[in-house]
N, C-alpha and C. Protein backbone atom coordinates (compact mmCIF):
# COMPACT_ATOMS: atom_id res chain seq x y z
N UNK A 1 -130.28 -96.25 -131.99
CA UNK A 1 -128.96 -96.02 -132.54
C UNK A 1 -129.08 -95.74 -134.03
N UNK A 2 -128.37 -94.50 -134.48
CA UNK A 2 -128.59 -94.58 -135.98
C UNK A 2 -127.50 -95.14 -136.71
N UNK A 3 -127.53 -94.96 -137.95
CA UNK A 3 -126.53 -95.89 -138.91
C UNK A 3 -125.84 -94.55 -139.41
N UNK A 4 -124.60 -94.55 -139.20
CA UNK A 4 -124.07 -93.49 -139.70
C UNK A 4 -123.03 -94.21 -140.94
N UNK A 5 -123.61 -93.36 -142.17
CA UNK A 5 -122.73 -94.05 -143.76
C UNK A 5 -121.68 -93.07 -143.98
N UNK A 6 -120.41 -93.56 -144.12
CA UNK A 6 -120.01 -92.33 -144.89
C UNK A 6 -120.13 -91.89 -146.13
N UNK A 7 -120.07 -90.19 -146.64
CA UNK A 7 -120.13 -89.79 -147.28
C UNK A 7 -118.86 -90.12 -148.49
N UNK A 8 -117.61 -90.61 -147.50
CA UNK A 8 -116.83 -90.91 -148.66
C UNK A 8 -116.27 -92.42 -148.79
N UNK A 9 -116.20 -92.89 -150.21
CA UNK A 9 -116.42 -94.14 -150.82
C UNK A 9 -114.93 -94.62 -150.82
N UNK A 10 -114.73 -95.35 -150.05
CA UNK A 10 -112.81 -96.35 -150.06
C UNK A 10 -112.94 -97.29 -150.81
N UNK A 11 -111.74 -97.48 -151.36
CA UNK A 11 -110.56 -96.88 -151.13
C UNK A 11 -110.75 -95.56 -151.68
N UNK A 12 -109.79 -94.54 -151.75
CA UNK A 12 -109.75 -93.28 -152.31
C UNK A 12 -108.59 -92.53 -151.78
N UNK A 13 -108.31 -91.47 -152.65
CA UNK A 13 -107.13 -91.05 -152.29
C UNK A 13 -107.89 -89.37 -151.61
N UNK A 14 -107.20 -88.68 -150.42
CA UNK A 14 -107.85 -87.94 -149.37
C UNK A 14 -106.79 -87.10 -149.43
N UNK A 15 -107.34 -85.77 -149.47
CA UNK A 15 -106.15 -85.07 -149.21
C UNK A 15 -106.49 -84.46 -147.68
N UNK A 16 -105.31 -84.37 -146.98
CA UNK A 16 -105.48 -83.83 -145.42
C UNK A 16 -104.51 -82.55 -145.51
N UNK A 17 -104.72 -81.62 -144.73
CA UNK A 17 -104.58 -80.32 -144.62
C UNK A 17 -103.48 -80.13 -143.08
N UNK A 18 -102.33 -80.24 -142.85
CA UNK A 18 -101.75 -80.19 -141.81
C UNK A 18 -101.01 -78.48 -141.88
N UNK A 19 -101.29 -77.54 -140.19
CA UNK A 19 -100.58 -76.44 -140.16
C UNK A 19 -100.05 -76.52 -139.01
N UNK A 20 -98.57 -76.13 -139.37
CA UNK A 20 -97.86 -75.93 -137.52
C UNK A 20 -96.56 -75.03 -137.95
N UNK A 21 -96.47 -75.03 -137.01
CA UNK A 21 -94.82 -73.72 -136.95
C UNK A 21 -93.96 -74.52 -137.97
N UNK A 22 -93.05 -73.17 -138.86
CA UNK A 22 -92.17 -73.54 -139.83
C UNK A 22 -91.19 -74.07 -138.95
N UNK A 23 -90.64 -75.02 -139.50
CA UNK A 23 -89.44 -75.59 -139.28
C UNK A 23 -88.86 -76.64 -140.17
N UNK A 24 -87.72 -76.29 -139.83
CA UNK A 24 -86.88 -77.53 -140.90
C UNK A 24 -87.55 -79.07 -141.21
N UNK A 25 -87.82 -78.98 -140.05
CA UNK A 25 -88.31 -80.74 -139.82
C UNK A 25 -89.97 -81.17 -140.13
N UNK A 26 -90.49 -80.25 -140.50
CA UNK A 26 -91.91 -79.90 -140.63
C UNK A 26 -92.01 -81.31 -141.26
N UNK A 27 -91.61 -80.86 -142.94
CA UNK A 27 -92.31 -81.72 -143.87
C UNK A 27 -91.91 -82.92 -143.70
N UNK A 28 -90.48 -83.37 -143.28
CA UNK A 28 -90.34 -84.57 -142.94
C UNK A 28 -91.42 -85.82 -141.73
N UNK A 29 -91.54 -84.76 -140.77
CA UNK A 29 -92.21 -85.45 -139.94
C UNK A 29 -93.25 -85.56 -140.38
N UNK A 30 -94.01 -84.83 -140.81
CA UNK A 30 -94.98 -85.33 -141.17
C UNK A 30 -95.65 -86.96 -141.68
N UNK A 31 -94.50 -86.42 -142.52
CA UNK A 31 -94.57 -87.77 -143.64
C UNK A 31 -94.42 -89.12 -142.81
N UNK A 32 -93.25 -88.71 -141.87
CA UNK A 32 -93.08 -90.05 -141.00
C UNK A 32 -94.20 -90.45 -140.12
N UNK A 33 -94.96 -89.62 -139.66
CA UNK A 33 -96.57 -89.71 -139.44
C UNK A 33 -97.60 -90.45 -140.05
N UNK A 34 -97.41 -89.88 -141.40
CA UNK A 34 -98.73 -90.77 -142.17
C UNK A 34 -98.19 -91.73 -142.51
N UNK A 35 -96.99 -92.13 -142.78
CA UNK A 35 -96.08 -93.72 -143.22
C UNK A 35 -97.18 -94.23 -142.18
N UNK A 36 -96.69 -94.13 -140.70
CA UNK A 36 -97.18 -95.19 -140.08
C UNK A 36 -98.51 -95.89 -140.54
N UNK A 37 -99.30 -94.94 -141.02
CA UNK A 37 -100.68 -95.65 -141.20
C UNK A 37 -101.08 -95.83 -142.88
N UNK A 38 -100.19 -95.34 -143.46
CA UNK A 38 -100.39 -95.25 -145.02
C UNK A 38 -99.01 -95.48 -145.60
N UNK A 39 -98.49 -96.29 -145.68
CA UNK A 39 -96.95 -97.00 -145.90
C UNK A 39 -96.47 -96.62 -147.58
N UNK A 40 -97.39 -96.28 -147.96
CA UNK A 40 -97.29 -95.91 -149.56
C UNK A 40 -97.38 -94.28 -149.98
N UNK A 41 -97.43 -93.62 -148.86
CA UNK A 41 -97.05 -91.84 -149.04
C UNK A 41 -95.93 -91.34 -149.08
N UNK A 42 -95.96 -91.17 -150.25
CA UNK A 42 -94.50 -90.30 -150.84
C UNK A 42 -94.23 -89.15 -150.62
N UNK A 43 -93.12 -88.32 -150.51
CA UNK A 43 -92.87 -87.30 -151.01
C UNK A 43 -93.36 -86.18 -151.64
N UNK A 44 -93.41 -86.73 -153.02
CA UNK A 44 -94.24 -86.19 -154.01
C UNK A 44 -96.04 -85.84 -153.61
N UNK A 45 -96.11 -86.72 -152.56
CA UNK A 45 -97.38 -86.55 -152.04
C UNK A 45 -97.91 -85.17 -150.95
N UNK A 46 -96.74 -84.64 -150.60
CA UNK A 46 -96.88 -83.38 -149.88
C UNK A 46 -96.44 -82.29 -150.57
N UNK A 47 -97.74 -81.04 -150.46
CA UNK A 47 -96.92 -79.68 -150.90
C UNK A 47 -97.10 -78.77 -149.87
N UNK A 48 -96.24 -77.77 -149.86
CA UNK A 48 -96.42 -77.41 -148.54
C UNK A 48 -96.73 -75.98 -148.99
N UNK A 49 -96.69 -74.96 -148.14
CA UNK A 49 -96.62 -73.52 -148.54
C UNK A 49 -96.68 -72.72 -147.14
N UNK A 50 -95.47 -71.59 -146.68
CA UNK A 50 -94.92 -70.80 -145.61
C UNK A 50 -96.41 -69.85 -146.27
N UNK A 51 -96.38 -69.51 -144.39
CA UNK A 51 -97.71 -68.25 -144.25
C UNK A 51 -96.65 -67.03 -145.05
N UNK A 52 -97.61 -66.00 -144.86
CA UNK A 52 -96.93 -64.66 -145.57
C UNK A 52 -95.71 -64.25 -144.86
N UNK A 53 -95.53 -64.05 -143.33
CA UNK A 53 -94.55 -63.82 -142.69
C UNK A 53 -93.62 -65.12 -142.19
N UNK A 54 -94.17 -66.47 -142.65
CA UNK A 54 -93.18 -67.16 -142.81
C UNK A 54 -93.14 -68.11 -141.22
N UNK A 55 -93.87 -67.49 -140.81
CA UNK A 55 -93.74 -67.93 -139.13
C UNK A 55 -94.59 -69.49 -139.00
N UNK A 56 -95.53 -70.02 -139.91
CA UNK A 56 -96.27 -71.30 -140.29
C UNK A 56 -95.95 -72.37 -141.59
N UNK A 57 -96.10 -72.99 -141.46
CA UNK A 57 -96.55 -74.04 -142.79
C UNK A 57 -97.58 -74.90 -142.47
N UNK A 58 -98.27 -74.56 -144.10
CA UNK A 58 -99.25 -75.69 -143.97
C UNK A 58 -98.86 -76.39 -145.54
N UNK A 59 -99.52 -77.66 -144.80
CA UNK A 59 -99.03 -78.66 -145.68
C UNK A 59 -100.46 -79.74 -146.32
N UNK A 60 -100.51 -80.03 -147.16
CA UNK A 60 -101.33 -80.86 -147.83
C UNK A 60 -100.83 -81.78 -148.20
N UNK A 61 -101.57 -82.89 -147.69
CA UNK A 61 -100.82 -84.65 -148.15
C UNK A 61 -102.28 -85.52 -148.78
N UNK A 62 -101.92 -86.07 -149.76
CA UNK A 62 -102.38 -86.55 -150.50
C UNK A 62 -102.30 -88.05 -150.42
N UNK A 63 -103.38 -88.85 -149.19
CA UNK A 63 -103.33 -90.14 -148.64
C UNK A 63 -103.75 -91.26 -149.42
N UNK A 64 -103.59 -92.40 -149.78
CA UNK A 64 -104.35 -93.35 -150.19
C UNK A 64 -105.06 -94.12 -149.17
N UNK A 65 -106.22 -93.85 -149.06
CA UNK A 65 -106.85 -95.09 -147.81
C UNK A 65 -107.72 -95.64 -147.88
N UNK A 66 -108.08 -96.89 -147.57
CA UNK A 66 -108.44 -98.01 -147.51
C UNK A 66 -109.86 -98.24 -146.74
N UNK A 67 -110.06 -97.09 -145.75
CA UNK A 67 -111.14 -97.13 -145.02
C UNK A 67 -111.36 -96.07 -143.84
N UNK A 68 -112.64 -95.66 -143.10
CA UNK A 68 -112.51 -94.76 -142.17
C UNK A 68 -111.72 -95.09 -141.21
N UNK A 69 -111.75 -96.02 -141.12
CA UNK A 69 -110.73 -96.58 -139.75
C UNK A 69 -109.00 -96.35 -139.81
N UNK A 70 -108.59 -96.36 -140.84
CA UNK A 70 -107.38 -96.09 -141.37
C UNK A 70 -107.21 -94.36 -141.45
N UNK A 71 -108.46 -93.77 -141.76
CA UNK A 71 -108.28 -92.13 -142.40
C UNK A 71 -108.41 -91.18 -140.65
N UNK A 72 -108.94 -92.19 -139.77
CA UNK A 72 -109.48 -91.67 -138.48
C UNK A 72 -107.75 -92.22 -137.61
N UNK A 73 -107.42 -92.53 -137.74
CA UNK A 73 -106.02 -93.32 -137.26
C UNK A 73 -105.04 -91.86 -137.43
N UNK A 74 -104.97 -91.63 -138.73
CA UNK A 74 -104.06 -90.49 -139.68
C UNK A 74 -104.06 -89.26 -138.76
N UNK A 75 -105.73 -88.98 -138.97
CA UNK A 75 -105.58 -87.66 -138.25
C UNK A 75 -105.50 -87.73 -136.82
N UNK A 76 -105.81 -88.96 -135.90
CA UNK A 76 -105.50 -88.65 -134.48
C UNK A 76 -104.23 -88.57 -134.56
N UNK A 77 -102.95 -89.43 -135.25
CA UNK A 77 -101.89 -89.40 -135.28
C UNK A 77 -100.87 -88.17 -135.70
N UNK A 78 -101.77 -87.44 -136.37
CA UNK A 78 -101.04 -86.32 -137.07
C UNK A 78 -101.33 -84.93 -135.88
N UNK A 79 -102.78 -85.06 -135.32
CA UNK A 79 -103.45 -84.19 -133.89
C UNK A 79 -102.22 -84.44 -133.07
N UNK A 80 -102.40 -85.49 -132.66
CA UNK A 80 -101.05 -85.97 -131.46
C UNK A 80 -99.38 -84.91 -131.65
N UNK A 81 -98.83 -84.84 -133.04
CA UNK A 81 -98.05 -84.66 -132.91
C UNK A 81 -97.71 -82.91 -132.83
N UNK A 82 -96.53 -82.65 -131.88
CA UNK A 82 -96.24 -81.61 -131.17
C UNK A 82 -95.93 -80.33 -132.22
N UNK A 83 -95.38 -80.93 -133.31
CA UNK A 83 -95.11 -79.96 -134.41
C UNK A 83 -96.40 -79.01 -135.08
N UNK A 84 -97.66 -80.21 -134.70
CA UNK A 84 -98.57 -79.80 -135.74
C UNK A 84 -100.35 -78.88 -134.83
N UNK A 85 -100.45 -78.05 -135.06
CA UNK A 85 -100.99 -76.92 -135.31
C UNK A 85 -102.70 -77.34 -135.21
N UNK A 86 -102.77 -77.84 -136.19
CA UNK A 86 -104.15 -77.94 -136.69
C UNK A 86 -104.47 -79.31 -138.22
N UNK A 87 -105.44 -79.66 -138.17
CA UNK A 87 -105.64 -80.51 -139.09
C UNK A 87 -106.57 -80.60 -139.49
N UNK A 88 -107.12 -80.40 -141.18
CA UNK A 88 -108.52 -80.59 -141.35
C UNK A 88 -108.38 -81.11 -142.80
């Protein structure tokens, strides 16, 4: 069995990359997403930006976390949801 370290050092703040169809409700949900696992993501913590024809958004959120276990939580939770597209 090997020892796998991560490359990145927690706490730290992570930015995650969310894209899914424009909609009104985009940026909100989101957010209500990462609350669950990061209770301290604001607002101010997402910017978003419509594709050229407008038909996408992707969004960048700017997480504070605590550990892989917490940052691995985020993105299954954010994968899961129906709005969202893709995540990296």
């Amino acid at each position: 069995m090997t020892d796998q370290t991560s490359l990145i050092e927690f706490p730290c703040q992570f930015p995650i990359k969310v894209m899914g169809d424009s909609h009104p409700e985009f940026e909100k949900n989101i957010l209500e997403t990462v609350r669950k696992h990061a209770p301290d993501t604001e607002p101010h913590h997402i910017t978003t930006r419509q594709s050229s024809k407008g038909n996408y958004t992707g969004a960048t959120v700017k997480v504070n976390v605590d550990s892989k276990e917490q940052l691995d939580k985020i993105y299954r939770a954010l994968t899961d949801h129906e709005m969202v597209k893709v995540v990296y």
